[in-house]
Protein backbone atom coordinates (compact mmCIF):
# COMPACT_ATOMS: atom_id res chain seq x y z
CA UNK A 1 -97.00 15.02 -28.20
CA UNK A 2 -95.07 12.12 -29.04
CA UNK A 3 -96.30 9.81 -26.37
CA UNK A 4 -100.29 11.14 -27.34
CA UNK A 5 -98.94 9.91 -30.72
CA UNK A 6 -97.61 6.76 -29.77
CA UNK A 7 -100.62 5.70 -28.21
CA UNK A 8 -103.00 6.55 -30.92
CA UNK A 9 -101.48 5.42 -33.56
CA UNK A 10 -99.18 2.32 -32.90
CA UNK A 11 -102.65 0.33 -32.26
CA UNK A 12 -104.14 1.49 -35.40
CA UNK A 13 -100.91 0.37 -37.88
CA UNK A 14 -100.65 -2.61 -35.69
CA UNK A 15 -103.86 -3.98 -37.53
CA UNK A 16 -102.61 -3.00 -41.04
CA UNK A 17 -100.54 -5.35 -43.25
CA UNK A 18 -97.12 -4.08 -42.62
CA UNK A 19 -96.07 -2.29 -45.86
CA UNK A 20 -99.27 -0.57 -45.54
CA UNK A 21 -98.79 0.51 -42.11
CA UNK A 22 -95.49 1.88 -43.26
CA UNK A 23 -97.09 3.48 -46.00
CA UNK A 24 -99.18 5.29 -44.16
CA UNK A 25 -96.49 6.42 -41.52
CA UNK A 26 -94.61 7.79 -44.61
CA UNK A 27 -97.94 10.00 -45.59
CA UNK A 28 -98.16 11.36 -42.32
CA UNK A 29 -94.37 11.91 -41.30
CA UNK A 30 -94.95 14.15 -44.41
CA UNK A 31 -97.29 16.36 -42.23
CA UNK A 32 -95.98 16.24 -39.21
CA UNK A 33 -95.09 19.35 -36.88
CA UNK A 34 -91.67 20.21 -36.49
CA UNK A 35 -90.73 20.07 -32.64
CA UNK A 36 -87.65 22.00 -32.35
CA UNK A 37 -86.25 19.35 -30.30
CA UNK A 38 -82.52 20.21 -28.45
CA UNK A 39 -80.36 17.43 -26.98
CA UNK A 40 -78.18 17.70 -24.25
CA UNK A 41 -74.68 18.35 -25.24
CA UNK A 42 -73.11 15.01 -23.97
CA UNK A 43 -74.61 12.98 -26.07
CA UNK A 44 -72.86 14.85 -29.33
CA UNK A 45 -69.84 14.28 -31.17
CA UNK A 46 -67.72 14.16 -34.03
CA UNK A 47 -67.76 10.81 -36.32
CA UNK A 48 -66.37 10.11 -39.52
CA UNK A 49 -65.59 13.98 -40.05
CA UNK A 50 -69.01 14.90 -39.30
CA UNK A 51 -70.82 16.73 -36.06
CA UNK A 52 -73.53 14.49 -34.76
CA UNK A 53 -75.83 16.06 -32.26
CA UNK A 54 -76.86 12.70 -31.38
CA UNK A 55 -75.97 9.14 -31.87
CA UNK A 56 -79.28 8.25 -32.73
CA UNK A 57 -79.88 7.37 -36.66
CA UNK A 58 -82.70 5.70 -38.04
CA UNK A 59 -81.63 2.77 -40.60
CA UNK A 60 -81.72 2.56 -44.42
CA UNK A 61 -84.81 1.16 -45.51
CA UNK A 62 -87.75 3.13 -43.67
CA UNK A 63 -87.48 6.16 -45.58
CA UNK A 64 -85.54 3.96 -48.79
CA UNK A 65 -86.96 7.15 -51.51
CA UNK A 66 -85.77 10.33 -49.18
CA UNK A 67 -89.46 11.19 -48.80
CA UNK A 68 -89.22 12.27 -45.60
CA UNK A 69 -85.47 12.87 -43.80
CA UNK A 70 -86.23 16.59 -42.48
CA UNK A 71 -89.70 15.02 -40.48
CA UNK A 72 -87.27 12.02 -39.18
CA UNK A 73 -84.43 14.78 -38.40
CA UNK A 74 -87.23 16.84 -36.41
CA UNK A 75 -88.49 13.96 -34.40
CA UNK A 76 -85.07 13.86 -32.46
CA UNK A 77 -83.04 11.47 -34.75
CA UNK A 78 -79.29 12.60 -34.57
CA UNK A 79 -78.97 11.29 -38.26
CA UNK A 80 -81.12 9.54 -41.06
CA UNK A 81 -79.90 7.22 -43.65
CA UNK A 82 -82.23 7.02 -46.48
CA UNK A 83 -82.27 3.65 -49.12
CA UNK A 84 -81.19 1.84 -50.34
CA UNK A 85 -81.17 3.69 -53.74
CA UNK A 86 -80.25 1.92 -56.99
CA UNK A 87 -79.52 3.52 -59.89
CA UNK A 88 -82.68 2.53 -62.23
CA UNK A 89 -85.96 1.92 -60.77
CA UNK A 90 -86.49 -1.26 -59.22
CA UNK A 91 -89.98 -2.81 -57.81
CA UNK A 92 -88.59 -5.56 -55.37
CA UNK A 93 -89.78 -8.70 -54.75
CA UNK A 94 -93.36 -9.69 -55.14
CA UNK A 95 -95.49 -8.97 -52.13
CA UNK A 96 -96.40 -9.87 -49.39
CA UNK A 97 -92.77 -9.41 -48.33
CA UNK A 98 -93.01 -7.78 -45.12
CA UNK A 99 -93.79 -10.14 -41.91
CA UNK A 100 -94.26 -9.16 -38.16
CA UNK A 101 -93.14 -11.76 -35.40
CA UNK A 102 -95.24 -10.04 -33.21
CA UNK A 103 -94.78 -12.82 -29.82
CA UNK A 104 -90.70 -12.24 -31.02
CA UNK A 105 -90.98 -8.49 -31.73
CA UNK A 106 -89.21 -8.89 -34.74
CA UNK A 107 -89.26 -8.79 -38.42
CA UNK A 108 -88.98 -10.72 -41.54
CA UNK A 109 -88.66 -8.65 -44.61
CA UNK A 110 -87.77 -9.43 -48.38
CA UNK A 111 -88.34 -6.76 -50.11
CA UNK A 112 -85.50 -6.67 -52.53
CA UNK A 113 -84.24 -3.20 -52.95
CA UNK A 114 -87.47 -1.74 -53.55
CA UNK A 115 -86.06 2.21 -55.32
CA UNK A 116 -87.44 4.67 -57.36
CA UNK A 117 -83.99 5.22 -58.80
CA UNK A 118 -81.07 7.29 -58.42
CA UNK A 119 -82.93 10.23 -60.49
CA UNK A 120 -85.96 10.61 -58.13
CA UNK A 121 -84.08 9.87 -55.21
CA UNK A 122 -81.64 12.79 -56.22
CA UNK A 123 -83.88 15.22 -56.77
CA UNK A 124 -85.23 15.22 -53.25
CA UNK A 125 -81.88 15.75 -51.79
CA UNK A 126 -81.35 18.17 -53.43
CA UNK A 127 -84.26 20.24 -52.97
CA UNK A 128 -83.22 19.58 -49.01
CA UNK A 129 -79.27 20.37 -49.74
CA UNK A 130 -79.97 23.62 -47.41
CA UNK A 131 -82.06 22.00 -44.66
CA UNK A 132 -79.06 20.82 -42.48
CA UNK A 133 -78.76 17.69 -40.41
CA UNK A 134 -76.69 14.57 -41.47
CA UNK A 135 -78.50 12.49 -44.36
CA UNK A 136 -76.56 9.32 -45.39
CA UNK A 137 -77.68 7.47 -48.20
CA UNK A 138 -77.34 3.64 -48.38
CA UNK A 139 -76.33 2.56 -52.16
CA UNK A 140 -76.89 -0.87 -53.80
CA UNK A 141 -76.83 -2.54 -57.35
CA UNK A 142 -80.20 -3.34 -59.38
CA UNK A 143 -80.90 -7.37 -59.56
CA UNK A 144 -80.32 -7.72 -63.06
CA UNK A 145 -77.26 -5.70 -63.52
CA UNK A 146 -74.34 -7.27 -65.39
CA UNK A 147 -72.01 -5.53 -63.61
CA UNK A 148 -72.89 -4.68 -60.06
CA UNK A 149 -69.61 -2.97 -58.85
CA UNK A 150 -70.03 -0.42 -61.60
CA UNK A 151 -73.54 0.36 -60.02
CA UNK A 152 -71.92 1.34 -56.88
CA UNK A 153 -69.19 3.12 -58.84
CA UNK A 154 -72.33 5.04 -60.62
CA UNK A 155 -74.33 5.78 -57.63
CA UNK A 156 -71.31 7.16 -55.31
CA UNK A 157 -70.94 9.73 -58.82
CA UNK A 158 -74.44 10.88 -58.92
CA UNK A 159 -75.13 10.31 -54.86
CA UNK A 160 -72.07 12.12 -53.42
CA UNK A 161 -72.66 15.80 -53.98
CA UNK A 162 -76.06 15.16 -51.57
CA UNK A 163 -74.80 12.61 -49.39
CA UNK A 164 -73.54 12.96 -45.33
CA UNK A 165 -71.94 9.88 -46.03
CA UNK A 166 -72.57 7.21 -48.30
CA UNK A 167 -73.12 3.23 -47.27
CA UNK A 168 -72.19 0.58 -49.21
CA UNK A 169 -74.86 -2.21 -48.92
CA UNK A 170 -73.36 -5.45 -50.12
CA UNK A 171 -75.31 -7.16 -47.27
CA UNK A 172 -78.41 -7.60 -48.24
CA UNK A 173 -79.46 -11.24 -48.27
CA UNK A 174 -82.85 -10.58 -50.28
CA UNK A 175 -80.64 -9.54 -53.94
CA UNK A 176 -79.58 -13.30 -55.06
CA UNK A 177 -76.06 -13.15 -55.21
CA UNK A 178 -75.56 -9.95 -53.87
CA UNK A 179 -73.13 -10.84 -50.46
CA UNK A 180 -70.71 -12.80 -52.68
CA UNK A 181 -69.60 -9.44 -53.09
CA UNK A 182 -68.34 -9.57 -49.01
CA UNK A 183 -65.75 -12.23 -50.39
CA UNK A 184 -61.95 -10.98 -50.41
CA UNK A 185 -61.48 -10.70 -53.87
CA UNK A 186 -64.76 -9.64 -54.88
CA UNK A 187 -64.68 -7.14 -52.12
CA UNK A 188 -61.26 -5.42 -52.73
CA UNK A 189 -61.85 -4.88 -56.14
CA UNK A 190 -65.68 -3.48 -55.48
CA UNK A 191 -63.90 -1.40 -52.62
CA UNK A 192 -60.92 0.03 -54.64
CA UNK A 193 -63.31 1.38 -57.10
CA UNK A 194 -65.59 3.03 -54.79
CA UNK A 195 -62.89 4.64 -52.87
CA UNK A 196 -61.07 5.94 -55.87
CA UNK A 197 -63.79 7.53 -57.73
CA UNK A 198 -65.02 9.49 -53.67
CA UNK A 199 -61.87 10.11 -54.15
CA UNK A 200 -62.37 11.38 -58.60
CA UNK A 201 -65.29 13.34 -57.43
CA UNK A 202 -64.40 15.35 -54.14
CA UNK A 203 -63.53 18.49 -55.76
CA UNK A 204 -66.94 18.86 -56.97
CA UNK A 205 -68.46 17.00 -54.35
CA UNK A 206 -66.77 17.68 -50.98
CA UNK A 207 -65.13 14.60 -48.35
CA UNK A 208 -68.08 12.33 -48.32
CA UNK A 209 -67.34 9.42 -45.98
CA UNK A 210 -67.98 6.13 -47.30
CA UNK A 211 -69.01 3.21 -45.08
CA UNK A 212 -69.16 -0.35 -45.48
CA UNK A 213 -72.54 -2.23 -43.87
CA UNK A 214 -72.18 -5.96 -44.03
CA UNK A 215 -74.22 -8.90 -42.76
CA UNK A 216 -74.29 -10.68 -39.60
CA UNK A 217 -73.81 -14.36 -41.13
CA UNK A 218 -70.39 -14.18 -41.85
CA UNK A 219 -67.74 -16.38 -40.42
CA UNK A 220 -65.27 -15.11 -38.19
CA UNK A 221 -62.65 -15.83 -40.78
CA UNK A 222 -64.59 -13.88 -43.30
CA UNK A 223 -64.45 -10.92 -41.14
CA UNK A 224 -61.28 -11.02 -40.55
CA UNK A 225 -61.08 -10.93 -44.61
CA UNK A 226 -63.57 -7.71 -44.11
CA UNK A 227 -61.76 -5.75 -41.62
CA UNK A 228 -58.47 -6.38 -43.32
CA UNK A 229 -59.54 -5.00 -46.33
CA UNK A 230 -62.07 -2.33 -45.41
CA UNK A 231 -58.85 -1.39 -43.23
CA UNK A 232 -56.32 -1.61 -46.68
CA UNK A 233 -58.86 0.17 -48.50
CA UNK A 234 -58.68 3.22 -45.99
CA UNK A 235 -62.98 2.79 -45.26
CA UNK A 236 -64.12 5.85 -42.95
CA UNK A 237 -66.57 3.37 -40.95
CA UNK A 238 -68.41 0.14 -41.13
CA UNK A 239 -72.07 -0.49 -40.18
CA UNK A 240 -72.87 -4.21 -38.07
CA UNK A 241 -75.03 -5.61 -39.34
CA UNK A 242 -77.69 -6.03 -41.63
CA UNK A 243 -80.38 -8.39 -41.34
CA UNK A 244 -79.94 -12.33 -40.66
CA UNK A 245 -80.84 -15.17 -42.66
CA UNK A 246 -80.50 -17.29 -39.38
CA UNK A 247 -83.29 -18.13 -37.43
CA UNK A 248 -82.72 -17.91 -33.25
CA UNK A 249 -84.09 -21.42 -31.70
CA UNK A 250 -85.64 -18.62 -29.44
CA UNK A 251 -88.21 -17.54 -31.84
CA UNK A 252 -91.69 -18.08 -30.45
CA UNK A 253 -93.81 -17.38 -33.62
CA UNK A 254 -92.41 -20.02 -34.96
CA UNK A 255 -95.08 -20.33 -39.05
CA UNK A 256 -93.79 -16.80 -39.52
CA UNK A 257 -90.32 -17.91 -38.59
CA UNK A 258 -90.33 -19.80 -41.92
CA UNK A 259 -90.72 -17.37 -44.31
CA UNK A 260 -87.62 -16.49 -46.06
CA UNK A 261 -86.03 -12.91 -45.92
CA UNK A 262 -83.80 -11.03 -43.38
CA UNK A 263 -84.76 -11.79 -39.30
CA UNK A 264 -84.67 -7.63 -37.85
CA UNK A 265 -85.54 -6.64 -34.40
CA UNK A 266 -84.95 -8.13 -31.04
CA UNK A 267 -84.28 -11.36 -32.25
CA UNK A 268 -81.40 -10.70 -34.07
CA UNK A 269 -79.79 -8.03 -31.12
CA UNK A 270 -77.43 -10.75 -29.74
CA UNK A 271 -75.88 -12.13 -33.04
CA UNK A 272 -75.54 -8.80 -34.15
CA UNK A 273 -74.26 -7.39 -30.65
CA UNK A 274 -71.57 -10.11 -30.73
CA UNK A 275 -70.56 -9.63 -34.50
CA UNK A 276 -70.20 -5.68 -33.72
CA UNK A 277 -67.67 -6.74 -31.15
CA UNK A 278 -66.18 -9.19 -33.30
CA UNK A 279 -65.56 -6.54 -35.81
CA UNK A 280 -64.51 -3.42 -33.02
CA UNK A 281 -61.54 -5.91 -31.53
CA UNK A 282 -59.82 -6.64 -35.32
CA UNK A 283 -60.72 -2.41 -36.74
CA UNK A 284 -58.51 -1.41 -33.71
CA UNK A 285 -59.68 1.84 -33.43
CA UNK A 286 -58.57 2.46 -37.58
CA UNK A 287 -62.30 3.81 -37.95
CA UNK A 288 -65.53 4.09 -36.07
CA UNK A 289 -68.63 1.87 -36.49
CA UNK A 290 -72.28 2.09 -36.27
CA UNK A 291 -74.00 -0.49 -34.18
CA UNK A 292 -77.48 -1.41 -35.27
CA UNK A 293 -80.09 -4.79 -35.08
CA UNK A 294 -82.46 -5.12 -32.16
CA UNK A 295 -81.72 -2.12 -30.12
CA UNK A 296 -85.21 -1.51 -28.42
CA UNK A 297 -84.19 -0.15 -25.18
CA UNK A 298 -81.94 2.14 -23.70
CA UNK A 299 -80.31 -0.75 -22.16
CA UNK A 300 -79.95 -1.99 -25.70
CA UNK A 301 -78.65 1.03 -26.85
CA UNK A 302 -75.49 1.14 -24.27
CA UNK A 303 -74.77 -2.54 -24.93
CA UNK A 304 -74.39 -1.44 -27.89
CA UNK A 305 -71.91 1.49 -27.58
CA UNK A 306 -70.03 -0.48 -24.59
CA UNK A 307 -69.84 -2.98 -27.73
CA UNK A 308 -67.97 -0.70 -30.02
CA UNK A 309 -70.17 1.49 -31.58
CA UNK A 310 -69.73 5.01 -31.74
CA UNK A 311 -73.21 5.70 -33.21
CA UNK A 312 -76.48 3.26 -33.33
CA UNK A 313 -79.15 3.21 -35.80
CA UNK A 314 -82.88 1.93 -35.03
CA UNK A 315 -85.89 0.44 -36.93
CA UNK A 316 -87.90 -2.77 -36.53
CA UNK A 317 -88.14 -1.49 -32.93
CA UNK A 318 -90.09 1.50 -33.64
CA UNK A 319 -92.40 -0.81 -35.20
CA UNK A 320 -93.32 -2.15 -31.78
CA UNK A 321 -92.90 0.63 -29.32
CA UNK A 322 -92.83 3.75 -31.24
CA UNK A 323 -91.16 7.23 -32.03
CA UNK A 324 -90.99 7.81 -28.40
CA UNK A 325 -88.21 5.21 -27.87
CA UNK A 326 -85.85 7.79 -28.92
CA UNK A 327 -86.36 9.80 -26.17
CA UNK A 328 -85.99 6.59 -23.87
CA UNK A 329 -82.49 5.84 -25.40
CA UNK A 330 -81.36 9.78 -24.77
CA UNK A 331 -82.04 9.69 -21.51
CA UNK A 332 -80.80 5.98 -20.32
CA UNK A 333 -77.43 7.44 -22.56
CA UNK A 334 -77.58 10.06 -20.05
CA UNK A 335 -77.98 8.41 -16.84
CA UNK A 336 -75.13 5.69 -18.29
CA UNK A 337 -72.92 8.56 -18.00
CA UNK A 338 -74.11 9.48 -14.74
CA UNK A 339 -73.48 6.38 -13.55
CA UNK A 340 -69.86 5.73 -15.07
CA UNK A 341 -68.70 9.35 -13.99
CA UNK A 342 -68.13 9.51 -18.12
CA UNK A 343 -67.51 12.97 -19.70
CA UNK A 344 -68.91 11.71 -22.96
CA UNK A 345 -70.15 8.73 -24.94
CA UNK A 346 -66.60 8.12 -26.33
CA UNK A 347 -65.59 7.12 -23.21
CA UNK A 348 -68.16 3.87 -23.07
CA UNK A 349 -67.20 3.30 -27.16
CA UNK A 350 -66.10 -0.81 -26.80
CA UNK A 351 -65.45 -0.83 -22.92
CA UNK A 352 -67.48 -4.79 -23.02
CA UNK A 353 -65.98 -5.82 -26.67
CA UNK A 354 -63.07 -7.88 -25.19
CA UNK A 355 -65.30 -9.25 -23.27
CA UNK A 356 -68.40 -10.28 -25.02
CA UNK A 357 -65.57 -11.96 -27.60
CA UNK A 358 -64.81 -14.31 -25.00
CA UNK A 359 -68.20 -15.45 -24.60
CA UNK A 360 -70.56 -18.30 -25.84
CA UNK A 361 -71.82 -17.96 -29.30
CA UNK A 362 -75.18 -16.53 -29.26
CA UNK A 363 -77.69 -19.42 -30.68
């Protein structure tokens, strides 16, 4: 069903403007069958405190309003992370916004935290607080607050009673201003806040792991900054990476190339690849990370994993090649294992991350 699927409808979105297309994917995820889908049980595990029947998510920003988790959940997603919510209503930048590279298979996007708002966003979780499955929800601060760190104080209050885990998006490169907050002093005091009111709330709310997503730009010396305090700060997890402000001298649509906005999709797999290593080498096993940007293959996928990630998230890829990728990563996960005479994925987690920090920088 999901290959029929594939077929018929990734040609017809293709020749839609993009938020359109994803508009309408949104509309009918909302109606579509649920395929009581089972996964072998290899490929499951226990992350951050929580039982993952798979390591496949799917990223913050498709479904940013929780409009449809369950539908993603049912399509054979291990794990869906909905946002980024804000805490008022926000409309984003103005449009267009959204660009396709389609030669490059990636995409440009600068949409600007796009929410309806904590309130709305709330409300649909929980309606779905008995449904099951692991929903994270990816928190960031409105554009014109005056005090962004007390957004993210705010939203982990209202967001944590609903939340698998929460994400802390201070990565973004499409809020102006918004990654000074991955500077050290910025970042510890953002960080010691957050932590201590998960902390205020858990009686009510329950352990809700709280995970730090930052951007693939930064300096090596900046991570070290990152992983040092994320580490201080007693983080359960850190997502690599967000999108990229750099653009690849590989890039073949090359007018696209030049709008501004965050580079997703293949063309940012090797920067972010590398920076995932980067940041699995100096966390020393203190937490586990998710590994996400340009996976769109299984072969993708276990880079990824051999790069340090316990669990990988997907996207722009789906874009291009549809739902049925999922599948295509379960089973190459599978046949890894196979192959490696592996028990379970743990046992691939960061096997190539000495390596691939000894390499050339990707360009």
């Amino acid at each position: 069903m999901i290959g029929l699927f594939d077929r018929l409808a990734l040609p017809l979105l293709r020749v839609l403007q993009p938020e359109l297309a994803h508009a309408a994917t949104l509309q009918a995820l909302k109606f579509a069958p649920r395929l009581g889908l089972t996964d072998d049980s290899r490929l499951g595990g226990r992350v951050f405190g929580l039982n993952f029947c798979n390591p496949i998510g799917i990223a913050a920003g498709f479904d940013k309003n929780a409009e449809v988790p369950d539908a993603l959940l049912g399509l054979g997603f291990g794990f869906v992370e909905v946002g980024t919510v804000t805490p008022l209503p926000q409309a984003g930048n103005p449009k267009p916004r959204v660009f396709r590279l389609n030669a490059d298979q990636g995409i440009i996007n600068r949409l600007g935290f796009n929410s309806a708002g904590a309130s709305g966003i709330l409300a649909r979780l929980v309606a779905r607080a008995n449904a099951g499955g692991i929903v994270g929800v990816n928190i960031g601060a409105n554009k014109d607050s005056s005090d962004r760190s007390a957004d993210y104080v705010r939203l982990v209050e209202i967001m944590a009673p609903v939340a698998s885990y929460l994400t802390i998006n201070i990565s973004s490169p499409n809020t102006p201003g918004l990654r000074d907050l991955q500077t050290a002093s910025a970042l510890d005091d953002l960080l010691a806040r957050v932590m201590a009111t998960r902390d205020r709330v858990m009686p009510q709310a329950g352990p809700t792991p709280v995970l730090l997503k930052i951007a693939p730009d930064l300096s090596l010396s900046d991570l070290d900054d990152v992983v040092g305090i994320a580490r201080a700060r007693r983080v359960d997890g850190m997502i690599v990476s967000n999108t990229t402000i750099a653009r690849p001298h590989t890039l073949r649509d090359r007018a696209t190339a030049k709008e501004t906005g965050g580079l997703s999709g293949r063309p940012l797999f090797a920067l972010a690849t590398r920076m995932l290593a980067e940041t699995y080498v100096r966390v020393e096993g203190a937490f586990p990370l998710i590994g996400v940007g340009g996976i769109d293959s299984g072969g993708a996928a276990i880079a990824k994993i051999r790069a340090g990630a316990d669990l990988i998230q997907l996207y722009s890829a789906l874009v291009f090649q549809g739902i049925g990728l999922v599948a295509e990563i379960k089973q190459a996960l599978l046949r890894a294992l196979d192959r490696e005479g592996a028990e379970r994925l743990p046992d691939l987690v960061g096997a190539d991350a000495a390596a691939m920090t000894a390499e050339e920088w990707p360009q």
